[in-house]
Protein backbone atom coordinates (compact mmCIF):
# COMPACT_ATOMS: atom_id res chain seq x y z
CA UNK A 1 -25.18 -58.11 9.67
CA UNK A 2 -24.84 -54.30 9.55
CA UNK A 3 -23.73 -52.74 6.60
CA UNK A 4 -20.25 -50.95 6.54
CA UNK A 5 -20.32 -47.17 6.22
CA UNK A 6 -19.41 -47.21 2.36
CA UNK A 7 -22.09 -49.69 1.16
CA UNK A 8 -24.46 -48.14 3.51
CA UNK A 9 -23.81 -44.63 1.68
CA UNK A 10 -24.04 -46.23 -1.88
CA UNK A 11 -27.21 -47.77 -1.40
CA UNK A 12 -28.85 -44.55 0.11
CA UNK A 13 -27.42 -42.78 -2.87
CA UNK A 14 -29.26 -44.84 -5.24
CA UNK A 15 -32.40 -44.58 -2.84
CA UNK A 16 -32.16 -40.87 -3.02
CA UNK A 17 -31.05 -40.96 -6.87
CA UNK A 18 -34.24 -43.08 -7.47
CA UNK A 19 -36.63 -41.33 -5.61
CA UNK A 20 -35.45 -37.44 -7.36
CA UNK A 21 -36.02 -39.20 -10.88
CA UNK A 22 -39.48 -40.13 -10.41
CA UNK A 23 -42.23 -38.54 -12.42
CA UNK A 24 -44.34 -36.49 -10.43
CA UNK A 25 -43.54 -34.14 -6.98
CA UNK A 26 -45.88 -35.84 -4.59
CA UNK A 27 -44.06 -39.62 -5.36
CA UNK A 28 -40.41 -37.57 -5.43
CA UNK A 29 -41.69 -36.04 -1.75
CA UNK A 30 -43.24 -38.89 -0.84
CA UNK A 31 -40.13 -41.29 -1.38
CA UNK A 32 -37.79 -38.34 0.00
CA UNK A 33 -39.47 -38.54 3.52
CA UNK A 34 -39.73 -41.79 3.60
CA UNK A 35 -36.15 -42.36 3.25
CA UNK A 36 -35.56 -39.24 5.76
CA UNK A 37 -37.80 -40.88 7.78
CA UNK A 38 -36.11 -44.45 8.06
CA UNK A 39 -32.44 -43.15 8.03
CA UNK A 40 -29.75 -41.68 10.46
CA UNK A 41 -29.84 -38.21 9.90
CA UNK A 42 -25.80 -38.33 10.42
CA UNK A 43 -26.00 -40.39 7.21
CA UNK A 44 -28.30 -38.14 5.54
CA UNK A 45 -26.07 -35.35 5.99
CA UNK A 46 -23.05 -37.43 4.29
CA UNK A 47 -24.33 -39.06 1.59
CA UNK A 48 -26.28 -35.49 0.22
CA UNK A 49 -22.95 -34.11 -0.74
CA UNK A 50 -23.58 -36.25 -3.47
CA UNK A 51 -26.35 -34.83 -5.12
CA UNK A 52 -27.61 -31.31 -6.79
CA UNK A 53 -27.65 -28.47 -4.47
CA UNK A 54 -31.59 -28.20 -5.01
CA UNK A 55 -31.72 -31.64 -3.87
CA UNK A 56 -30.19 -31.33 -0.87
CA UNK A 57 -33.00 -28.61 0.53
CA UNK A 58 -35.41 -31.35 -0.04
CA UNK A 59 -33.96 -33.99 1.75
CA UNK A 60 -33.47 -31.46 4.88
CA UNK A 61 -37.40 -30.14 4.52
CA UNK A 62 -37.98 -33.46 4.66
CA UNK A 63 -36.92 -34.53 7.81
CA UNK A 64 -39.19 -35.60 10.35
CA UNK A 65 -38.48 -33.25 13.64
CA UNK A 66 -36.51 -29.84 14.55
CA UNK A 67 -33.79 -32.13 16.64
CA UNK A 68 -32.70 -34.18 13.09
CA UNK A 69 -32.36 -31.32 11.20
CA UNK A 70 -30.12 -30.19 14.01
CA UNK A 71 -28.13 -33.39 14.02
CA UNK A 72 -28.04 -33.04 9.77
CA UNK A 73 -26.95 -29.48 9.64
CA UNK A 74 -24.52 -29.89 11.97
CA UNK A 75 -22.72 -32.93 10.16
CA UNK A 76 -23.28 -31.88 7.00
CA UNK A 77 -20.66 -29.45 5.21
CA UNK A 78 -20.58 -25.97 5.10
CA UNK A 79 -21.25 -26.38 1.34
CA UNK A 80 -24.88 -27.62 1.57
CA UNK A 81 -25.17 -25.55 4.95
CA UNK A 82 -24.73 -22.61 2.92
CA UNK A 83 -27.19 -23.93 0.48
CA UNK A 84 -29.61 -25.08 3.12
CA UNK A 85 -29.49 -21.34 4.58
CA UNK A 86 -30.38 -19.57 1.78
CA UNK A 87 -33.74 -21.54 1.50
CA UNK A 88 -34.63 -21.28 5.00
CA UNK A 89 -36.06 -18.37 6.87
CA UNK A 90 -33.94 -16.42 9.64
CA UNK A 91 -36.55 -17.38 12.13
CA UNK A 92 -35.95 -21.12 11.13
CA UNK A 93 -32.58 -20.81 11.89
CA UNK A 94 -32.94 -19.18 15.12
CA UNK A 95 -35.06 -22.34 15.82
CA UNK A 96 -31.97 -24.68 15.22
CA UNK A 97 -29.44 -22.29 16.79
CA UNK A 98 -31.59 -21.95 20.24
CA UNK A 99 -31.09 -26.05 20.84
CA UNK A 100 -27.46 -25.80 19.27
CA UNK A 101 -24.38 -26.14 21.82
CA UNK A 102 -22.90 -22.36 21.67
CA UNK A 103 -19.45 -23.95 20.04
CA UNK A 104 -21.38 -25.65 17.10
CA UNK A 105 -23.73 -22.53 16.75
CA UNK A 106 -20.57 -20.49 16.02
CA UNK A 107 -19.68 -22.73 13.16
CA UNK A 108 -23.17 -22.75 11.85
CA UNK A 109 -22.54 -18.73 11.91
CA UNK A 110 -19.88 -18.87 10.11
CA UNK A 111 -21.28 -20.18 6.85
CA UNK A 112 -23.55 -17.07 6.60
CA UNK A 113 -23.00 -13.82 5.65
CA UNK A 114 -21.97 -10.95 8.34
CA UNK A 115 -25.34 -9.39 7.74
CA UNK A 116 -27.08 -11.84 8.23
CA UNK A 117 -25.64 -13.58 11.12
CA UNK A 118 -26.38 -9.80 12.83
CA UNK A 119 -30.14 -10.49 11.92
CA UNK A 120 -29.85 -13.97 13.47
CA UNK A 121 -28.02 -13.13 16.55
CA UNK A 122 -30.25 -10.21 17.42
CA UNK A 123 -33.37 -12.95 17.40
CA UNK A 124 -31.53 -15.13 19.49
CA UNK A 125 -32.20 -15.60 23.63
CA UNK A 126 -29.91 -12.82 24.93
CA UNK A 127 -28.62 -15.43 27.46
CA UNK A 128 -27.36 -17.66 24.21
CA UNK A 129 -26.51 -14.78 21.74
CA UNK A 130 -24.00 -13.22 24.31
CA UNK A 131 -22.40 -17.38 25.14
CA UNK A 132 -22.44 -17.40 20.87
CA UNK A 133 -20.55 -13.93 20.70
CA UNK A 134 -17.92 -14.83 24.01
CA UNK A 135 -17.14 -17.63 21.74
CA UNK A 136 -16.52 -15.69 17.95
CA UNK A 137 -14.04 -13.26 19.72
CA UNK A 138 -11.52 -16.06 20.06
CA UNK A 139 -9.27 -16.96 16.87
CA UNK A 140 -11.12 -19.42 14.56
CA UNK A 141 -8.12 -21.68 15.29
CA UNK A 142 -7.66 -20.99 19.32
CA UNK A 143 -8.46 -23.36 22.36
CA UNK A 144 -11.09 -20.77 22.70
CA UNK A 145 -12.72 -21.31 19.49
CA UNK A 146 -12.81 -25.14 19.95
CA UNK A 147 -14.20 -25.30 23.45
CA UNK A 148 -18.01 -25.04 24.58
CA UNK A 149 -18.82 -22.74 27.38
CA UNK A 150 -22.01 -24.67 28.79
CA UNK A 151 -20.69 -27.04 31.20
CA UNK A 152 -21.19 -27.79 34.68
CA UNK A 153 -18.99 -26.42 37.49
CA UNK A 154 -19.02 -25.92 41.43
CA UNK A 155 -17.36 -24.95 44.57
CA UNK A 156 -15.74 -27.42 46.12
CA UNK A 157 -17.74 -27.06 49.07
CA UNK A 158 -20.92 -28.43 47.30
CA UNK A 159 -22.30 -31.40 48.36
CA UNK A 160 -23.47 -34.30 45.58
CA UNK A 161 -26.78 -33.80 46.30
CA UNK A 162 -26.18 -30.09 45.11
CA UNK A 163 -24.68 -30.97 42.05
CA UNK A 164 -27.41 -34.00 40.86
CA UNK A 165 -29.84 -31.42 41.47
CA UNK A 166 -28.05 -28.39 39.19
CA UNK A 167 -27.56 -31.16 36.66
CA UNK A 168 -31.50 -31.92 36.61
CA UNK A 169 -32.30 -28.37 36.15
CA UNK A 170 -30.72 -27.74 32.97
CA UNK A 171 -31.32 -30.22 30.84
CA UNK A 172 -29.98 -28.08 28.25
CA UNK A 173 -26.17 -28.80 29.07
CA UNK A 174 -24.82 -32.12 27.61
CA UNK A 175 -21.51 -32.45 29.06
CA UNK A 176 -22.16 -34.33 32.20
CA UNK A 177 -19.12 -36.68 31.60
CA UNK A 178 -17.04 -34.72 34.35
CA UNK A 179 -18.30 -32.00 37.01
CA UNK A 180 -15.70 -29.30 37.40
CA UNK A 181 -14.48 -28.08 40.98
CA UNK A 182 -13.34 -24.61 41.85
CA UNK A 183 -11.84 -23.52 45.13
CA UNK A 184 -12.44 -19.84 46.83
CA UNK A 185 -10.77 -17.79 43.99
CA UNK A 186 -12.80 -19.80 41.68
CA UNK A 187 -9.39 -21.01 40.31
CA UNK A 188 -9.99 -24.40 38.63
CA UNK A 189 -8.45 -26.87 41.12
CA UNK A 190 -10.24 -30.47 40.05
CA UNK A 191 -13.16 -32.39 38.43
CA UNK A 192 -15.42 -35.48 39.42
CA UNK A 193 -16.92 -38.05 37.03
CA UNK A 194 -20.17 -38.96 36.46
CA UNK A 195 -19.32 -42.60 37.89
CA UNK A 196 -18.18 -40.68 41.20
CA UNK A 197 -21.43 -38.51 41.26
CA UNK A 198 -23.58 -42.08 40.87
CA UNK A 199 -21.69 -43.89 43.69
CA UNK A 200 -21.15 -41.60 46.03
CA UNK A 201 -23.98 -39.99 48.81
CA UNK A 202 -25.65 -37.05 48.45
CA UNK A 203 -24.22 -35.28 51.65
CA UNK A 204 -20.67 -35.81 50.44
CA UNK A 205 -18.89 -32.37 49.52
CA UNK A 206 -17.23 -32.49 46.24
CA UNK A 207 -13.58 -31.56 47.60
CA UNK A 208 -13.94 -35.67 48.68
CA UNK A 209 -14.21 -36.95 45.49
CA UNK A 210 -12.77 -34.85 43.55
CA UNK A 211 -9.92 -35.69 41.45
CA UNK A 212 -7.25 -32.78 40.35
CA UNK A 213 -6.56 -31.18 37.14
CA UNK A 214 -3.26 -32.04 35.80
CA UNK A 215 -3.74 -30.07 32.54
CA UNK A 216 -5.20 -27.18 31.15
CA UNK A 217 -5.04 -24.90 28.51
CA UNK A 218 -5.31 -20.87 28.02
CA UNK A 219 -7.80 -19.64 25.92
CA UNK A 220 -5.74 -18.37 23.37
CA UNK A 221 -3.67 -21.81 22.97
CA UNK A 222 -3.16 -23.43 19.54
CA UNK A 223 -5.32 -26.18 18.05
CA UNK A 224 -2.03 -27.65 17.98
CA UNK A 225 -1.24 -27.41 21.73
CA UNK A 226 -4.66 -28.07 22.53
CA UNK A 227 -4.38 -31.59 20.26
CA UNK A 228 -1.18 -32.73 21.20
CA UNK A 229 -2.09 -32.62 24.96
CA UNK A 230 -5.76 -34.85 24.49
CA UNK A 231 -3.43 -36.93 22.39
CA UNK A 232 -1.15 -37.17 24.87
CA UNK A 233 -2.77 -37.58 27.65
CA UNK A 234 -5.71 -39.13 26.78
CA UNK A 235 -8.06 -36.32 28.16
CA UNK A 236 -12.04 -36.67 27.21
CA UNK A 237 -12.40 -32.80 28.78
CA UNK A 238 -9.56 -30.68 28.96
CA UNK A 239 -10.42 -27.01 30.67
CA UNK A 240 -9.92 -23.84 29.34
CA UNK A 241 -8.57 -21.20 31.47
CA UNK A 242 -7.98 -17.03 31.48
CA UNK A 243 -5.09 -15.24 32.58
CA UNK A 244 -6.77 -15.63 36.04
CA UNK A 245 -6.64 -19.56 35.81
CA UNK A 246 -10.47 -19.13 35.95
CA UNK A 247 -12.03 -21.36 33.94
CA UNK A 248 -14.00 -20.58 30.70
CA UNK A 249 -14.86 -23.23 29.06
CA UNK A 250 -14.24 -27.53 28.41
CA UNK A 251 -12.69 -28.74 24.93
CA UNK A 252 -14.23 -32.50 24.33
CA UNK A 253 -12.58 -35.00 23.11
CA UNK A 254 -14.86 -34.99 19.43
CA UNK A 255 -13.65 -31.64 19.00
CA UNK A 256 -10.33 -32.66 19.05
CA UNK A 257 -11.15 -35.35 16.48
CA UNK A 258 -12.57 -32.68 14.95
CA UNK A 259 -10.03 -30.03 15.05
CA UNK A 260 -7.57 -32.97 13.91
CA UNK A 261 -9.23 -33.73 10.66
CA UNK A 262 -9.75 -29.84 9.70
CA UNK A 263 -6.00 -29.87 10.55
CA UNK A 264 -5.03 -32.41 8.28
CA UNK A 265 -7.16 -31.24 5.86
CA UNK A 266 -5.20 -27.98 5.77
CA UNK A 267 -2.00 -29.84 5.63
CA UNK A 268 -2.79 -32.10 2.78
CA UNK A 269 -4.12 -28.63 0.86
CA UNK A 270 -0.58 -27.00 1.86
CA UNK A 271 1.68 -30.53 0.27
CA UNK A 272 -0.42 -30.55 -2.96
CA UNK A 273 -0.75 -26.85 -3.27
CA UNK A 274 -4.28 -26.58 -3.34
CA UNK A 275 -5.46 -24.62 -0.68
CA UNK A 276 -8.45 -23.11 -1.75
CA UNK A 277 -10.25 -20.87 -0.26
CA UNK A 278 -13.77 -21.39 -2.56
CA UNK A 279 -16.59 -23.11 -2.08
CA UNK A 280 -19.05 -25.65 -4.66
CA UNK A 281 -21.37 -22.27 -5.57
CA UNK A 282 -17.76 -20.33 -6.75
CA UNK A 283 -17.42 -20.87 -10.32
CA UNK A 284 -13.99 -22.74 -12.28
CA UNK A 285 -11.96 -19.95 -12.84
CA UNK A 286 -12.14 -18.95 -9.10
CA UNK A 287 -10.66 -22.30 -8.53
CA UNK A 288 -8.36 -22.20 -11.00
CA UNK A 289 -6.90 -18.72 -9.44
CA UNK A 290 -6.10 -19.84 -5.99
CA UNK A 291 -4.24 -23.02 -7.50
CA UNK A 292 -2.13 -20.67 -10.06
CA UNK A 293 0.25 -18.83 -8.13
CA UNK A 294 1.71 -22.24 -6.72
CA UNK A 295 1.76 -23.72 -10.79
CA UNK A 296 3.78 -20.94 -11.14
CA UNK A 297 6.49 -21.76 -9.28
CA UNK A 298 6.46 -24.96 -11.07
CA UNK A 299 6.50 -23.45 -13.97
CA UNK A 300 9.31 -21.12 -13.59
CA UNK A 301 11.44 -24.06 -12.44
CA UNK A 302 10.47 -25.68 -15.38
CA UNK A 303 11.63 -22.61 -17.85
CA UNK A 304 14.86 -22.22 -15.69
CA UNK A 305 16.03 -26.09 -16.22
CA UNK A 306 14.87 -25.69 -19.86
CA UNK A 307 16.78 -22.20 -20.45
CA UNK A 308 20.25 -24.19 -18.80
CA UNK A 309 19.91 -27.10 -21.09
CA UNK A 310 19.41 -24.97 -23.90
CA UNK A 311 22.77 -23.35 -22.52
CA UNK A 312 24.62 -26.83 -22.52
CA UNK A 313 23.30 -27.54 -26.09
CA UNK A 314 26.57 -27.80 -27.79
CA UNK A 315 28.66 -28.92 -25.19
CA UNK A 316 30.08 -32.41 -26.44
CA UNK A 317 29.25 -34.21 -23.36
CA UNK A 318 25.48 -33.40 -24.03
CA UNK A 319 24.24 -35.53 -26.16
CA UNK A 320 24.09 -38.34 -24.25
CA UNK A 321 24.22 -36.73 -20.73
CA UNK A 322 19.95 -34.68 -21.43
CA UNK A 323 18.66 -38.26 -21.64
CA UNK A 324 18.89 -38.73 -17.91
CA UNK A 325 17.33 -35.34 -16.64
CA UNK A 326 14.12 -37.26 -16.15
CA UNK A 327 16.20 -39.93 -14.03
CA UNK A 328 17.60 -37.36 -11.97
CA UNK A 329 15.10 -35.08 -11.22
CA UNK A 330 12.73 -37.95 -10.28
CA UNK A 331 15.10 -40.07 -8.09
CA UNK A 332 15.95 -36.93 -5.91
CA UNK A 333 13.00 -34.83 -6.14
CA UNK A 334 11.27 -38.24 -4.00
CA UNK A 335 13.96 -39.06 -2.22
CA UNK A 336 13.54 -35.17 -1.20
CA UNK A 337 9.74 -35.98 -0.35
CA UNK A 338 10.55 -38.57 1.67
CA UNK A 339 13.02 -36.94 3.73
CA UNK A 340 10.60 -34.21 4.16
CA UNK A 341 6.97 -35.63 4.69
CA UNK A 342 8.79 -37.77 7.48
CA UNK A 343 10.15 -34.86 9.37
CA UNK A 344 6.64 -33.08 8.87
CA UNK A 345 5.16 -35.81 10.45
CA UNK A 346 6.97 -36.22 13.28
CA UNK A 347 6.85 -32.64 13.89
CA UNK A 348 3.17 -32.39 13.60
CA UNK A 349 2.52 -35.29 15.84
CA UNK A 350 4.81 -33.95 18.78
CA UNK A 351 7.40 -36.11 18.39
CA UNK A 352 10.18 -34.06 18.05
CA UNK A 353 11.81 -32.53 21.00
CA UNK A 354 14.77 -29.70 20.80
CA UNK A 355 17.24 -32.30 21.29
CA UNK A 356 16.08 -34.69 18.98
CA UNK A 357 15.60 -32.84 16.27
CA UNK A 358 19.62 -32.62 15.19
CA UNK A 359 19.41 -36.89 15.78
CA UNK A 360 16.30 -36.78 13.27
CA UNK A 361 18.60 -34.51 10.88
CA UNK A 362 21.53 -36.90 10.96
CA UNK A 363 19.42 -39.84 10.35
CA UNK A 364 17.64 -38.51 7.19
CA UNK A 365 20.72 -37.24 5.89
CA UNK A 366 22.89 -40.57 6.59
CA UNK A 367 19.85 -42.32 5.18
CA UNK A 368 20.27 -39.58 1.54
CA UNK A 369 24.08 -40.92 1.40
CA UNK A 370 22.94 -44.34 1.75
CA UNK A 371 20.41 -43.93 -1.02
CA UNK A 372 21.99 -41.71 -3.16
CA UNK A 373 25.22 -44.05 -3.03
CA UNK A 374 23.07 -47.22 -3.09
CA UNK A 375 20.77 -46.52 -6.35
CA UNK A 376 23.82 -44.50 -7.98
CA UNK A 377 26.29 -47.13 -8.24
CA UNK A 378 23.11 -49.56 -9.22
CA UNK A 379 21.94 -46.81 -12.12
CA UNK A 380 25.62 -46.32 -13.49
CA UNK A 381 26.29 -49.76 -13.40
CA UNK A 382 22.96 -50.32 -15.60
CA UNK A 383 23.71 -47.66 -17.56
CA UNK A 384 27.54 -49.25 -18.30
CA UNK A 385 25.70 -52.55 -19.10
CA UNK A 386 23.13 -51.25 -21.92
CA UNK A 387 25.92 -49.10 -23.79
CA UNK A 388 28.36 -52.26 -23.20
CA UNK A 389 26.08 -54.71 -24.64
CA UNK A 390 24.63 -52.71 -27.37
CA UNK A 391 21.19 -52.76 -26.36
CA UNK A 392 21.85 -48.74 -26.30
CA UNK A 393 23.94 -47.63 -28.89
CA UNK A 394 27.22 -45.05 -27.87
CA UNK A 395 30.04 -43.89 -29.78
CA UNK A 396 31.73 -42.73 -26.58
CA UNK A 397 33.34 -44.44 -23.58
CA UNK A 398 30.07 -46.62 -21.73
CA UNK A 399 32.13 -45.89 -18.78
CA UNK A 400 32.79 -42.22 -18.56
CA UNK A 401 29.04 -42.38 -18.78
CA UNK A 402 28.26 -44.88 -16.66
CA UNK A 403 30.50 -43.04 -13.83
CA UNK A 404 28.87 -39.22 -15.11
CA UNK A 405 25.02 -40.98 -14.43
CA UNK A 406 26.41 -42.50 -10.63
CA UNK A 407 28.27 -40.00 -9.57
CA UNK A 408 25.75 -37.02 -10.77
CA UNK A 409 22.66 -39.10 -9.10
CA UNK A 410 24.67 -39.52 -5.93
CA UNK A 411 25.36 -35.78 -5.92
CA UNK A 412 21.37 -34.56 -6.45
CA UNK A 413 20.28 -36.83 -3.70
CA UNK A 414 22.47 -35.94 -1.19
CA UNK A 415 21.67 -32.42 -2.14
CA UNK A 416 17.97 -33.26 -2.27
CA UNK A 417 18.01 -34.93 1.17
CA UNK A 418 20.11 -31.50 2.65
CA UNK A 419 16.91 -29.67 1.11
CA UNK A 420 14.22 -32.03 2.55
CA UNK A 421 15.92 -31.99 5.94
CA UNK A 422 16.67 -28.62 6.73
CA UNK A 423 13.19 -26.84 4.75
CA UNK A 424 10.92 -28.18 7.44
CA UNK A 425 12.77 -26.74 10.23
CA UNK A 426 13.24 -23.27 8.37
CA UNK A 427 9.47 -23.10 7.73
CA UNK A 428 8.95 -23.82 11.24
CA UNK A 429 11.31 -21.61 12.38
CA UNK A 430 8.94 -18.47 10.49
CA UNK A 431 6.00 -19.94 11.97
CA UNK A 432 5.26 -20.97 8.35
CA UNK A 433 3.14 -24.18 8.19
CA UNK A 434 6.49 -27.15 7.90
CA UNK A 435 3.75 -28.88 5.28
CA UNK A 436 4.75 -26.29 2.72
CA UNK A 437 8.52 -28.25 2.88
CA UNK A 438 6.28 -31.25 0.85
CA UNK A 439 4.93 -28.89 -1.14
CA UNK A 440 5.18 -27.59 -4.63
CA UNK A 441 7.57 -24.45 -3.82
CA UNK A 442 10.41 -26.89 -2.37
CA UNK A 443 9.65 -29.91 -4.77
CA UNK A 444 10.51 -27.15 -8.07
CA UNK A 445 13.68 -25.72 -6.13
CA UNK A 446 14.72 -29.42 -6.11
CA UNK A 447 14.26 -29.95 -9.57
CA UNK A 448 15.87 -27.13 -10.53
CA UNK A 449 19.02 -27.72 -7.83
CA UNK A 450 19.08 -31.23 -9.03
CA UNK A 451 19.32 -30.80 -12.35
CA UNK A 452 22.09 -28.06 -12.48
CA UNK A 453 23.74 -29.91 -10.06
CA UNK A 454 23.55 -33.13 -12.51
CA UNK A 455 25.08 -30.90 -15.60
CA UNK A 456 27.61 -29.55 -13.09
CA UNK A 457 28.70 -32.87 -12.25
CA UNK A 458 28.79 -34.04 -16.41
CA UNK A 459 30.49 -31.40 -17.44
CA UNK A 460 33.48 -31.58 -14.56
CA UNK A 461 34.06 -35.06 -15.11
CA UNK A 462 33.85 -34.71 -18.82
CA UNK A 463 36.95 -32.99 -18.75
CA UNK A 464 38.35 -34.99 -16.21
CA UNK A 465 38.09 -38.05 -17.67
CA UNK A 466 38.88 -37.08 -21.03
């Protein structure tokens, strides 16, 4: 029975682990390509961002042909690519860049310096350094960026025969899933599948079997765009087009699941605050800078509730009203979240029309007035009970306090679910990523709202009830 992915990484951890603790270099090497040797190098290139940086090179020298170091370097992360790159020679790179699709070349590029990659580039097949360079001028995050401009297309006039025989000429291009079609302007106007091109005779002209193109996608189109119509659609080759509806290039379905995971990625950075823009070789403090500026907000939040208490410090009502800050801030700061990371969701996965999105609006706020009224009547009516039984002791009314705790928790997460409703949108609005509405810049204006809200609330019905 095969292993699953996570045992199957532990155990060639400890291989690896094992075999870099042995005494002597020739057992470490020989134990190091052995392993290489009997492995996946997909797995290889997982499991050594695990270990020491020096350890990685040896794993990589260590495997057994040029074509698995391409598969290892090109599943690996830019971390140990980096690390890999300095070790190597520029003509060994050329070496893995020549049998490199042009769209994963451009990534491996990336990872280097600018000088460098010029030294690289200019030792390159001009044929492959100018496919490389059509492909960096495109935004890193662009249609153009994610698509590979080695793929097979033809007139529509061609006959099958034509095409089998392109396709066994370059044995170079991999994307044989679908043959592309052009008509007399060279406009793209269809594709035929591999199935087609088995089944069908060699004198047949394309334009027969041909299928049309329903969707395609400019150049400069978002990863966004580009993800939500594969999604969509289900599309394992989606065509990339210019301005002349000439096509340029085919955006696979794994670079899709690619793009989607460096996407989430960035979102999950942009909720937690922690979007850093360092690498493993950058040293502590580096890290520590890009996190500070959004710790700052949270900690000028934190000095502006602190600075109002100390402002309500001899009011009468308090005493006993500054033990629940931690009750209110908490309740509404996630009911907040909630509101918010649902709404980014939606958004992100396309399911949010112009029309819908006021219907989304109403339902997260009716669903705040529902909460806030649900859990405040159940926290002021808990609160009523302790002071009324004794098991907290009071020397004012239990229920002046009781109503101050429901009434002020109603009031922050209503105002909590306004903020977590309407921030996404806003961002969005800016072109500002809606994550940030989850993030740490929203969650410390709700804290802050909240609780001044809360002391608002204590002090008006204070008086009032008095």
């Amino acid at each position: 029975m095969e292993l699953s992915t996570a045992h199957l990484d532990d155990e060639l951890e400890e291989q690896l682990e094992t075999a870099f603790h042995q005494d002597t270099a020739q057992v470490i090497l020989h134990d190091v390509s052995r392993i290489a040797r009997e492995n996946d190098p997909v797995d290889l290139a997982h499991i050594v961002t695990r270990l020491p940086h020096h350890s990685r090179v040896v794993v990589y020298d260590n495997l057994p042909d040029l074509d698995a170091k391409i598969i290892f370097i090109i599943n690996t992360t830019g971390s140990t690519r980096t690390t890999i790159f300095r070790q190597i020679s520029d003509s060994e790179i050329k070496d893995l860049l020549e049998k490199m699709p042009p769209d994963e070349a451009v990534w491996m590029l990336d990872d280097m310096s600018d000088r460098r990659m010029k030294r690289v580039l200019e030792l390159l097949d001009a044929k492959k350094r100018q496919r490389i360079q059509d492909l960096q001028k495109h935004d890193r995050n662009s249609a153009g960026r994610l698509m590979t401009n080695e793929y097979f297309s033809f007139n529509m006039n061609a006959t099958v025969g034509q095409v089998a025989q392109t396709i066994r000429d370059n044995p170079g291009i991999e994307l044989t899933r679908r043959v592309f079609v052009y008509n007399q302007k060279e406009e793209a106007v269809g594709y035929a599948s591999a199935r087609s091109l088995i089944i069908t005779p060699p004198y047949i002209p394309l334009r027969q079997v041909m299928r049309p193109i329903h969707h395609k996608v400019r150049e400069d189109a978002s990863r966004e765009e580009v993800i939500d119509i594969v999604e969509r659609y289900k599309i394992a080759a989606l065509p990339v087009v210019d301005e002349n509806d000439k096509m340029v290039g085919v955006i696979t379905y794994e670079d899709v699941v690619e793009a989607m995971e460096d996407l989430a990625d960035d979102t999950i950075a942009s909720i937690g605050g922690t979007a850093e823009d360092v690498t493993e070789h950058d040293p502590a403090w580096k890290r520590m800078l890009w996190r500070a500026p959004w710790l700052v907000v949270t900690l000028c939040a934190g000095l502006v509730t602190t600075t109002s208490m100390m402002h309500f410090e001899a009011a009468p009502w308090f005493r006993y009203m500054s033990f629940f800050v931690p009750l209110i801030a908490g309740m509404s700061g996630n009911v907040g979240i909630q509101c918010s990371t649902t709404l980014v969701r939606s958004m992100s996965l396309g399911e949010l029309s112009y029309k819908s999105k006021k219907e989304a609006m109403v339902r997260e706020i009716s669903i705040g007035l529902l909460t806030g009224t649900a859990f405040g009547l159940l926290s002021g009516l808990v609160v009523f009970t302790l002071y009324q039984t004794g098991l907290q002791p009071s020397g004012e009314d239990e229920l002046r306090i009781g109503i101050t705790v429901a009434t002020g928790l109603f009031a922050a997460c209503v105002t909590a679910t306004v903020l977590g409703t309407i921030s996404p949108f806003l961002f969005d609005r800016y072109n500002i990523d809606p994550a940030v509405a989850s993030g740490p810049i929203v969650t410390a204006f709700n804290d802050v709202l909240s609780s001044q809200i809360f002391f608002l609330v204590a002090r008006s019905l204070f008086f009032f009830l008095t």
